[in-house]
N, C-alpha and C. Protein backbone atom coordinates (compact mmCIF):
# COMPACT_ATOMS: atom_id res chain seq x y z
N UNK A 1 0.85 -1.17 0.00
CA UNK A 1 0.00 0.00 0.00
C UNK A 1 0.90 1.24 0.00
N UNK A 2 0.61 2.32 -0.86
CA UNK A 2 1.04 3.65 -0.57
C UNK A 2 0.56 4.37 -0.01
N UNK A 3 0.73 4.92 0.91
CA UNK A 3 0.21 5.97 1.76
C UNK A 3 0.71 7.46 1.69
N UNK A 4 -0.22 8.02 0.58
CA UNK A 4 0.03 9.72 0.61
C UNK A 4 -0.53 10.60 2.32
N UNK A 5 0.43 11.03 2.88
CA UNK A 5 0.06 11.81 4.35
C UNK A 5 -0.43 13.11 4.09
N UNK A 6 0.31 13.46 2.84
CA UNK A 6 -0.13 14.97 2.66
C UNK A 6 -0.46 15.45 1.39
N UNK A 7 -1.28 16.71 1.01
CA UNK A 7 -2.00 17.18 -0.04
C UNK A 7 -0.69 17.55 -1.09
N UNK A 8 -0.55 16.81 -2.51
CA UNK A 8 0.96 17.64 -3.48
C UNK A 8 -0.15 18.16 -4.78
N UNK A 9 0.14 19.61 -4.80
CA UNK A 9 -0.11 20.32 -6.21
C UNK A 9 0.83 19.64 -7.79
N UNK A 10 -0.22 19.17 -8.14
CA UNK A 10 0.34 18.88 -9.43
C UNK A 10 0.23 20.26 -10.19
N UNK A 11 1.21 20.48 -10.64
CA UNK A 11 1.16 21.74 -11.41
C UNK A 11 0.47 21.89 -13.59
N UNK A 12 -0.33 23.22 -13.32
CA UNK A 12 -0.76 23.04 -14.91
C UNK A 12 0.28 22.33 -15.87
N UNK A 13 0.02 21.46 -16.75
CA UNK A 13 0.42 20.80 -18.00
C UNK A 13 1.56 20.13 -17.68
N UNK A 14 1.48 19.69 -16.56
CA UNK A 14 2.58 18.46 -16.01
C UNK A 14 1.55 17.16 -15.35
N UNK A 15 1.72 16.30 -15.73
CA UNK A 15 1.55 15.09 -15.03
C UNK A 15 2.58 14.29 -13.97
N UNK A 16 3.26 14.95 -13.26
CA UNK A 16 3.96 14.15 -12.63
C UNK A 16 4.37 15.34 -11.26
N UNK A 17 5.04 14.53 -10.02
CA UNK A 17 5.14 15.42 -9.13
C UNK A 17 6.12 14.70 -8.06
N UNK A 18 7.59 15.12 -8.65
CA UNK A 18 8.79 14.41 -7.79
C UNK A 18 9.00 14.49 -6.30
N UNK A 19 8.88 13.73 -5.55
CA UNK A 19 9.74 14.11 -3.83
C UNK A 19 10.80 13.35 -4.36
N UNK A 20 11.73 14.24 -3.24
CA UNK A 20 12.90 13.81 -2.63
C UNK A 20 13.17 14.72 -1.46
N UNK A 21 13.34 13.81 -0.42
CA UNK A 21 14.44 13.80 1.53
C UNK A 21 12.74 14.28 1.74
N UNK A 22 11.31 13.87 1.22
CA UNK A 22 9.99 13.96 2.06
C UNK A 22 9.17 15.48 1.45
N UNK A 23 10.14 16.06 0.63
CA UNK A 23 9.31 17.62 0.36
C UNK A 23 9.47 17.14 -1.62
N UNK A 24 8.50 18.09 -2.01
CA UNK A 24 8.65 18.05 -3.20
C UNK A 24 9.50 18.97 -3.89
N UNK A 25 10.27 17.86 -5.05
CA UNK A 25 11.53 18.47 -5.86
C UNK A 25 12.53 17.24 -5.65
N UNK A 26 13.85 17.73 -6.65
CA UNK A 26 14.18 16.60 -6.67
C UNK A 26 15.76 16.75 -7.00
N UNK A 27 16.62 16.45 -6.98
CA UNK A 27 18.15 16.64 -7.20
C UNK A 27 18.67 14.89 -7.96
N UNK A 28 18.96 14.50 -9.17
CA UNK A 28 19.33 13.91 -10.21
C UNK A 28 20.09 13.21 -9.03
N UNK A 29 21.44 13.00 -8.53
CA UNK A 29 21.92 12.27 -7.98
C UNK A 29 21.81 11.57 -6.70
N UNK A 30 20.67 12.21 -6.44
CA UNK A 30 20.31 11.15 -4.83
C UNK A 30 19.44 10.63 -5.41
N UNK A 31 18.84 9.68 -4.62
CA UNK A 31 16.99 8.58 -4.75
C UNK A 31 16.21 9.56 -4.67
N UNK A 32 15.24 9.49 -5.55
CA UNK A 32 13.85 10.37 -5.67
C UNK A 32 12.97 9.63 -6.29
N UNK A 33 11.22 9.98 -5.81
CA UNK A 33 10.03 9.19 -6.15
C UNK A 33 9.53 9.92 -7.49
N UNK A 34 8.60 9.50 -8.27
CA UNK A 34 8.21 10.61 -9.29
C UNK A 34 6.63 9.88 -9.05
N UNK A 35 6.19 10.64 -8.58
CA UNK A 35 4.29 10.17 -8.29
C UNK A 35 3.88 10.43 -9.92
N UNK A 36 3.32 9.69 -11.10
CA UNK A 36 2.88 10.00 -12.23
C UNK A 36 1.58 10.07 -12.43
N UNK A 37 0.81 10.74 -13.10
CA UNK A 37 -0.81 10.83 -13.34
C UNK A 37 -0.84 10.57 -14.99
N UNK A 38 -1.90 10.02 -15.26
CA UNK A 38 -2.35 9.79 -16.34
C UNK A 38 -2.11 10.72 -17.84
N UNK A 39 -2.15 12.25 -17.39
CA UNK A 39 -2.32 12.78 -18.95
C UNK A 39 -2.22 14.17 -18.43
N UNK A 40 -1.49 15.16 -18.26
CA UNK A 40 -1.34 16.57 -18.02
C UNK A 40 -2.71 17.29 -17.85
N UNK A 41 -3.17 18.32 -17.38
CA UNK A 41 -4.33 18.91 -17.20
C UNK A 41 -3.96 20.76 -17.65
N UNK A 42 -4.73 21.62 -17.43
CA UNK A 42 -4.79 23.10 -18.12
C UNK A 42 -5.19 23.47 -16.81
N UNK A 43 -4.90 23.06 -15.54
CA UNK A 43 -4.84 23.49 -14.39
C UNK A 43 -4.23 22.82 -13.44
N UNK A 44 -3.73 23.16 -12.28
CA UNK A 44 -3.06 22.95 -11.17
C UNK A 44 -3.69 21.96 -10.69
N UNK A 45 -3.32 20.75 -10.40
CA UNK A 45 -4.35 19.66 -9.87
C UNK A 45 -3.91 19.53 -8.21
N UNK A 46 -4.44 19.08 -7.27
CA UNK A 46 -4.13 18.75 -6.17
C UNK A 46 -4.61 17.18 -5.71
N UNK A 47 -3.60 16.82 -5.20
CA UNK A 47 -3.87 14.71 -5.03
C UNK A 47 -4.26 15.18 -3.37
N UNK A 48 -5.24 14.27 -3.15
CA UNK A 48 -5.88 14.69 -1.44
C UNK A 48 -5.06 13.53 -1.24
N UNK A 49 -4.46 13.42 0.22
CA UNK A 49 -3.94 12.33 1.30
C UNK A 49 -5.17 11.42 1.36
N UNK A 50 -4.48 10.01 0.97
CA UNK A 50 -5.07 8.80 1.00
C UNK A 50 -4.27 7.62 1.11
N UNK A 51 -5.27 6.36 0.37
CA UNK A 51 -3.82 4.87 0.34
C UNK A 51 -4.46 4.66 -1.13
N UNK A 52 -3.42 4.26 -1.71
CA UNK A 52 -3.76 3.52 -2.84
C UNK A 52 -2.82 2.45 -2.92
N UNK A 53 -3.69 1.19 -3.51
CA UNK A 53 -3.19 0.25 -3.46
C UNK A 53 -1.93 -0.49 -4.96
N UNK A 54 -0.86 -0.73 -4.28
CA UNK A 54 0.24 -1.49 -5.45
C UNK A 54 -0.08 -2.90 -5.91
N UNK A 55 -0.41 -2.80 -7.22
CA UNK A 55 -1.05 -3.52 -7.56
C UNK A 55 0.10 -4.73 -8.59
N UNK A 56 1.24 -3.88 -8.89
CA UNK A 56 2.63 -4.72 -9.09
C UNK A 56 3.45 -3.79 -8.87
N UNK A 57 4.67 -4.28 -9.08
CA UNK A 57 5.91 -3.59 -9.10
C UNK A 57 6.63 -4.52 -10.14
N UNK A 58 7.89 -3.70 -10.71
CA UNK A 58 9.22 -3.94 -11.34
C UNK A 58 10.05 -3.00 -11.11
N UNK A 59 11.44 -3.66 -11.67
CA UNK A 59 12.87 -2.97 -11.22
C UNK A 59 13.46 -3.05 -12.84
N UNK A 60 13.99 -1.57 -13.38
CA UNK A 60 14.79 -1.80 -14.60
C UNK A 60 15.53 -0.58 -14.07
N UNK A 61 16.71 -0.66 -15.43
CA UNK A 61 17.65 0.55 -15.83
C UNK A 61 16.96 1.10 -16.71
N UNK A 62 17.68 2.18 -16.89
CA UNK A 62 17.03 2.99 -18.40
C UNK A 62 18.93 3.63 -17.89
N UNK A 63 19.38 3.80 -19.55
CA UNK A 63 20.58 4.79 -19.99
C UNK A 63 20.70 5.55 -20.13
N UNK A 64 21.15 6.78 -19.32
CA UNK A 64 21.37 7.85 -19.80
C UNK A 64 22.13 9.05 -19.93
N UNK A 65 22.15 9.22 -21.30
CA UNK A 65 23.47 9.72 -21.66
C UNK A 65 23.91 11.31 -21.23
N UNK A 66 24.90 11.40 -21.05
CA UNK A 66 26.02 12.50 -20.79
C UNK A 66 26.36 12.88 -21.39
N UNK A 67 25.85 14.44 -22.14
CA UNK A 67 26.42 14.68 -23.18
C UNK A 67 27.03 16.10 -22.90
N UNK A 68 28.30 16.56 -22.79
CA UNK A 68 29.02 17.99 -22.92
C UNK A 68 29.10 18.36 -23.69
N UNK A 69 29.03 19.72 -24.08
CA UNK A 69 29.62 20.09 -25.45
C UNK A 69 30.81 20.90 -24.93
N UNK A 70 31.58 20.97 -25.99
CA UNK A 70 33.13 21.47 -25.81
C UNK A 70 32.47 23.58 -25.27
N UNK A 71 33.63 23.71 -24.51
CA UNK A 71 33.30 24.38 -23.71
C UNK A 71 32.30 25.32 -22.85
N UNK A 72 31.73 23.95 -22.65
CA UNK A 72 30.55 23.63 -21.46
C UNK A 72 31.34 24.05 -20.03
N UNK A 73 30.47 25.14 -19.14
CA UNK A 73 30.94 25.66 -17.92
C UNK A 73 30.19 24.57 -16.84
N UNK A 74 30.72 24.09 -16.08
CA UNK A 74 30.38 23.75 -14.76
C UNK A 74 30.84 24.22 -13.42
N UNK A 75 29.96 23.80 -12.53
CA UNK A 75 30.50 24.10 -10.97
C UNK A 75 30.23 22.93 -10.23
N UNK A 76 31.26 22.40 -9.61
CA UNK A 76 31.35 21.28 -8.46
C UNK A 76 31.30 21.93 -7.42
N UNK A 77 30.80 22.44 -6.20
CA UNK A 77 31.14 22.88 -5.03
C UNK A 77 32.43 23.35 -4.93
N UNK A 78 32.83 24.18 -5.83
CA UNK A 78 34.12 24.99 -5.70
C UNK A 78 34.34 26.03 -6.96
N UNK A 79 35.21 26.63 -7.34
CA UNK A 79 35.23 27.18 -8.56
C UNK A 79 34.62 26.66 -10.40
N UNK A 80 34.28 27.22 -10.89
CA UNK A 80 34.16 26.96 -12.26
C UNK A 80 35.03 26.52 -13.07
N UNK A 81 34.61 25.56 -14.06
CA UNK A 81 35.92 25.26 -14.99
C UNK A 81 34.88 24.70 -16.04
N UNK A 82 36.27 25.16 -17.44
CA UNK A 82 35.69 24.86 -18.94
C UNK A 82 35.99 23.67 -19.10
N UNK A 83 35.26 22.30 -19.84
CA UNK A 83 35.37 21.38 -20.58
C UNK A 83 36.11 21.47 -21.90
N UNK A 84 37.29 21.13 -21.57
CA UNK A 84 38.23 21.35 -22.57
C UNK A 84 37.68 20.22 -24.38
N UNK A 85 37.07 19.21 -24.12
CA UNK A 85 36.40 18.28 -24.75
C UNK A 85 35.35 18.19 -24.72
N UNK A 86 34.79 17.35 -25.92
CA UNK A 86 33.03 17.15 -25.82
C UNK A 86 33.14 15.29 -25.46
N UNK A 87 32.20 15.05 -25.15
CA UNK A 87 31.45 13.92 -24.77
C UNK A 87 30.33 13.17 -24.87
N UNK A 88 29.46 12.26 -24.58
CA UNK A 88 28.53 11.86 -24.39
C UNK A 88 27.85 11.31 -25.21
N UNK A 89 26.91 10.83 -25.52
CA UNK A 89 26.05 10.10 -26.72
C UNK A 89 27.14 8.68 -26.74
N UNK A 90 27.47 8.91 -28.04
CA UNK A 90 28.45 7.62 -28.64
C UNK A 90 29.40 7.62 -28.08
N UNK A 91 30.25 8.61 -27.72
CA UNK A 91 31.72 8.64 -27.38
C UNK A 91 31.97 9.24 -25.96
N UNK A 92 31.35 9.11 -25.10
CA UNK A 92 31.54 9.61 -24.17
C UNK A 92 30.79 8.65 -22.53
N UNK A 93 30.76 9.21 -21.45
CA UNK A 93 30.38 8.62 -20.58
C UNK A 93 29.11 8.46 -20.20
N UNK A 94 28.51 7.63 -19.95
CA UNK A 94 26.84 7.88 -19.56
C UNK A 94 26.32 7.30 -18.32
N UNK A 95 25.75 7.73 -17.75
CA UNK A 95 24.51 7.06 -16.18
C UNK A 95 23.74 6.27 -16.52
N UNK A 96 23.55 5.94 -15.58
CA UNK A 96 22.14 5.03 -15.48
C UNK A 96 21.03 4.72 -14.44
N UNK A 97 20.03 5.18 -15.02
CA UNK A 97 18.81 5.05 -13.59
C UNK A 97 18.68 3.69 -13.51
N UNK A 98 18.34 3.37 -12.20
CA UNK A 98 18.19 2.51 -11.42
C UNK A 98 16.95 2.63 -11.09
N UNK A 99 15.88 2.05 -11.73
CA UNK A 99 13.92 2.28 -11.41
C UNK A 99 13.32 1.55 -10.64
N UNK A 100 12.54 1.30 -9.90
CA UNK A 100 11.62 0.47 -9.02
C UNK A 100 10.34 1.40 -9.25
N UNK A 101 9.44 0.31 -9.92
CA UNK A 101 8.14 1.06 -10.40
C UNK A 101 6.92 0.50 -9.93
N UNK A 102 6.17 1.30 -9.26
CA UNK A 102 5.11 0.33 -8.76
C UNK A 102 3.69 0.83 -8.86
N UNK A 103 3.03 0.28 -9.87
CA UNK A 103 1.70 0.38 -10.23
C UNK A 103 0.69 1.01 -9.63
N UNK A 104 0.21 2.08 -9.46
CA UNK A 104 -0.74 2.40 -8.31
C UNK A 104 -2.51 2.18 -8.85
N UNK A 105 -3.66 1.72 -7.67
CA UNK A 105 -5.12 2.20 -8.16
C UNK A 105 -5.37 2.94 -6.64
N UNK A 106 -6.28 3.93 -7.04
CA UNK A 106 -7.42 4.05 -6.27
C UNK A 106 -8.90 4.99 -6.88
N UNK A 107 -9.97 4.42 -6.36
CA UNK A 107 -10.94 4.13 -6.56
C UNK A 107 -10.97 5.89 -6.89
N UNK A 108 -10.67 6.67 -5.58
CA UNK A 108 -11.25 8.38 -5.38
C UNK A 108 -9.96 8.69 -6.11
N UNK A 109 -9.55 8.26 -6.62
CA UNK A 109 -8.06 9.04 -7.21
C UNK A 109 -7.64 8.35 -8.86
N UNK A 110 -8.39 8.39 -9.23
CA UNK A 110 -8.00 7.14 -10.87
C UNK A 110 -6.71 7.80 -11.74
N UNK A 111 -6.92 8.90 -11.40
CA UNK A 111 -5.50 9.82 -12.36
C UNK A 111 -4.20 8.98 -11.77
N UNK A 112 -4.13 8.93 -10.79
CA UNK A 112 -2.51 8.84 -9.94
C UNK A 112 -2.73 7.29 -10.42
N UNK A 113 -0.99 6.55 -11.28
CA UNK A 113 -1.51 5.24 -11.83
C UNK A 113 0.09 4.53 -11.55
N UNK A 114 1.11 5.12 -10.89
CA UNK A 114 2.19 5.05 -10.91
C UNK A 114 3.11 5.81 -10.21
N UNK A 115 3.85 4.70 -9.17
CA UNK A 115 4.88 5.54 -8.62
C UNK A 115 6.36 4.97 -8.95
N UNK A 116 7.25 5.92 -9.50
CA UNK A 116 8.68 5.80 -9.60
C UNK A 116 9.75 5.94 -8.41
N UNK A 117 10.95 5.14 -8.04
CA UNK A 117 11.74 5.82 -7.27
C UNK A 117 12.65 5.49 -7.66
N UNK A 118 13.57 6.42 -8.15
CA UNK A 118 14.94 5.77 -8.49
C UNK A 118 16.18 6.56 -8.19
N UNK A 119 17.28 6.50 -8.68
CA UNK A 119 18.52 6.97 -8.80
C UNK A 119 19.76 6.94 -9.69
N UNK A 120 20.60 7.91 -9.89
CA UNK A 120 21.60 7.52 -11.31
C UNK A 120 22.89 7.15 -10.66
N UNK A 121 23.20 6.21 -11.46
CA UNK A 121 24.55 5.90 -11.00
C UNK A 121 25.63 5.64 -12.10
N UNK A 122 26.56 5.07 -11.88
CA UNK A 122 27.35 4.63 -12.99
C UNK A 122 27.04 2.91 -13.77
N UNK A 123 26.52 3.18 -14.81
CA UNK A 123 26.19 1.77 -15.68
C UNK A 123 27.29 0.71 -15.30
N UNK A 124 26.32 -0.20 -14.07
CA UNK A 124 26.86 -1.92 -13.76
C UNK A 124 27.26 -1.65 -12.49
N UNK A 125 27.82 -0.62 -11.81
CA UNK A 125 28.17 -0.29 -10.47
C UNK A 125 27.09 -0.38 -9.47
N UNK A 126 26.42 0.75 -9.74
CA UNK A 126 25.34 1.20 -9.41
C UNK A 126 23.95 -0.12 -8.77
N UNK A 127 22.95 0.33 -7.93
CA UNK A 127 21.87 -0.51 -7.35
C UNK A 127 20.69 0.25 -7.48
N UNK A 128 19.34 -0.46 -7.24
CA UNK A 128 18.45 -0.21 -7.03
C UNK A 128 18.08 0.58 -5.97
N UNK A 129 17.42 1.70 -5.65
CA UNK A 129 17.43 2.04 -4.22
C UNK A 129 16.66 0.88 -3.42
N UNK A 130 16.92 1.16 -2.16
CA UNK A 130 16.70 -0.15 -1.21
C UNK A 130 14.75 0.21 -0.85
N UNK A 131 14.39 -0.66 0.12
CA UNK A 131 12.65 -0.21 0.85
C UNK A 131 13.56 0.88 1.89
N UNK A 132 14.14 0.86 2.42
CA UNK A 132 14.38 1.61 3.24
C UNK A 132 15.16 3.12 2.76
N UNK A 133 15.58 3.40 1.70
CA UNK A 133 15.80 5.04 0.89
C UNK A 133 14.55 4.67 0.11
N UNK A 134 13.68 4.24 -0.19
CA UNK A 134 12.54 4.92 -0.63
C UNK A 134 11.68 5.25 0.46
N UNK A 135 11.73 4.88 1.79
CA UNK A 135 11.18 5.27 3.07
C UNK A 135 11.64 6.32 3.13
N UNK A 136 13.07 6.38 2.97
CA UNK A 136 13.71 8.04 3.30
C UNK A 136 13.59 8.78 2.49
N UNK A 137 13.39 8.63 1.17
CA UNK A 137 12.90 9.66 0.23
C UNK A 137 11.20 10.40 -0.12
N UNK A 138 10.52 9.53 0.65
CA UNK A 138 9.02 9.97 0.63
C UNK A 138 8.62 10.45 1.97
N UNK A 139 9.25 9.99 2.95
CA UNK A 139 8.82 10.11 4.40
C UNK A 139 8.91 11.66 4.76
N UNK A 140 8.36 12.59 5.62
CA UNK A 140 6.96 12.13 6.18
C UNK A 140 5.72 12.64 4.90
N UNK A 141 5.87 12.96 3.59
CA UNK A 141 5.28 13.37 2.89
C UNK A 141 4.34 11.88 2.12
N UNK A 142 4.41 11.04 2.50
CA UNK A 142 4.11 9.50 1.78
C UNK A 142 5.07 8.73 2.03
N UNK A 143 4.73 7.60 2.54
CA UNK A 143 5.46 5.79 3.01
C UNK A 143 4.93 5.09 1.91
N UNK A 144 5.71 3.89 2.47
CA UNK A 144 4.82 2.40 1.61
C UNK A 144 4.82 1.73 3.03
N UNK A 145 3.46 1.40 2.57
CA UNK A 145 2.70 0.46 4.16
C UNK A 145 3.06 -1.44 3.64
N UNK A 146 4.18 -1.88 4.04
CA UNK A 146 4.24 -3.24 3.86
C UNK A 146 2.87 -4.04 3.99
N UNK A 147 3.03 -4.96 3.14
CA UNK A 147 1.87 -6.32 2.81
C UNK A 147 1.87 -6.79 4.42
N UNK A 148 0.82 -7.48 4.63
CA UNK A 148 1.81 -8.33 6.58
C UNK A 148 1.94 -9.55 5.69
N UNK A 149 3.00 -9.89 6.48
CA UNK A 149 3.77 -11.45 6.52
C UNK A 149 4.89 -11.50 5.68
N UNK A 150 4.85 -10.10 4.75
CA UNK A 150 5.62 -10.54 3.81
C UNK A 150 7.12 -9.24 4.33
């Protein structure tokens, strides 16, 4: 079971609405959820706090590529520096998400049909996030309520 605790604004002509560390938004290199809805709307939607039930789950990668172009500026937590080279696509380095996807229904809520949580890592290194960082990435904004016994 998923358990939404609190009210998230889906925003006009987006269908989807990322947490990550329990608030909404999301930063590419840590674990983050992506709550998905059916089909974009021409207004701000709001999901009311409820449970909806997981009706499956799966785990894949998806690839994705890194692409620089030659003098591309970045910042690491310290000064700026130019990319002396280009990269990415064919010839260069690429990530890879790490997905755990799990099917959502509910009855008062039919839009919301899917929840994502994943993370990028380096292609073959890299893991799935665990039950317990997707606890830490939704919590206290939405859990997953374990099956009993299992």
């Amino acid at each position: 079971m998923f358990h939404l605790d609190r009210a998230l604004t889906v925003p006009a002509g987006r269908a989807q609405v990322q947490i990550q560390s329990g608030a909404v938004g999301r930063g590419e290199l840590a674990p983050h959820c992506i709550l998905r809805l059916r089909e974009p709307a021409d207004r701000d939607r709001i999901l009311a706090p409820g449970d909806f039930e997981i009706t499956r789950s799966a785990r894949r990668t998806t690839i994705f590529p890194v692409r620089w172009e030659p003098g591309t500026r970045i910042q690491v937590a310290g000064p700026a520096f130019t990319l002396a080279q280009g990269g990415g696509g064919d010839d260069g380095p690429t990530d890879e998400y790490y997905v755990t996807e799990m099917w959502l229904r509910s009855a008062t809520q039919p839009q919301v049909y899917k929840l994502e949580c994943r993370q990028l890592d380096d292609p073959g290194l890299g893991s799935h996030v665990t039950f317990q960082e997707i606890q830490a990435t939704l919590r206290p904004t939405a859990w997953i309520i374990p099956a009993a016994g299992r």
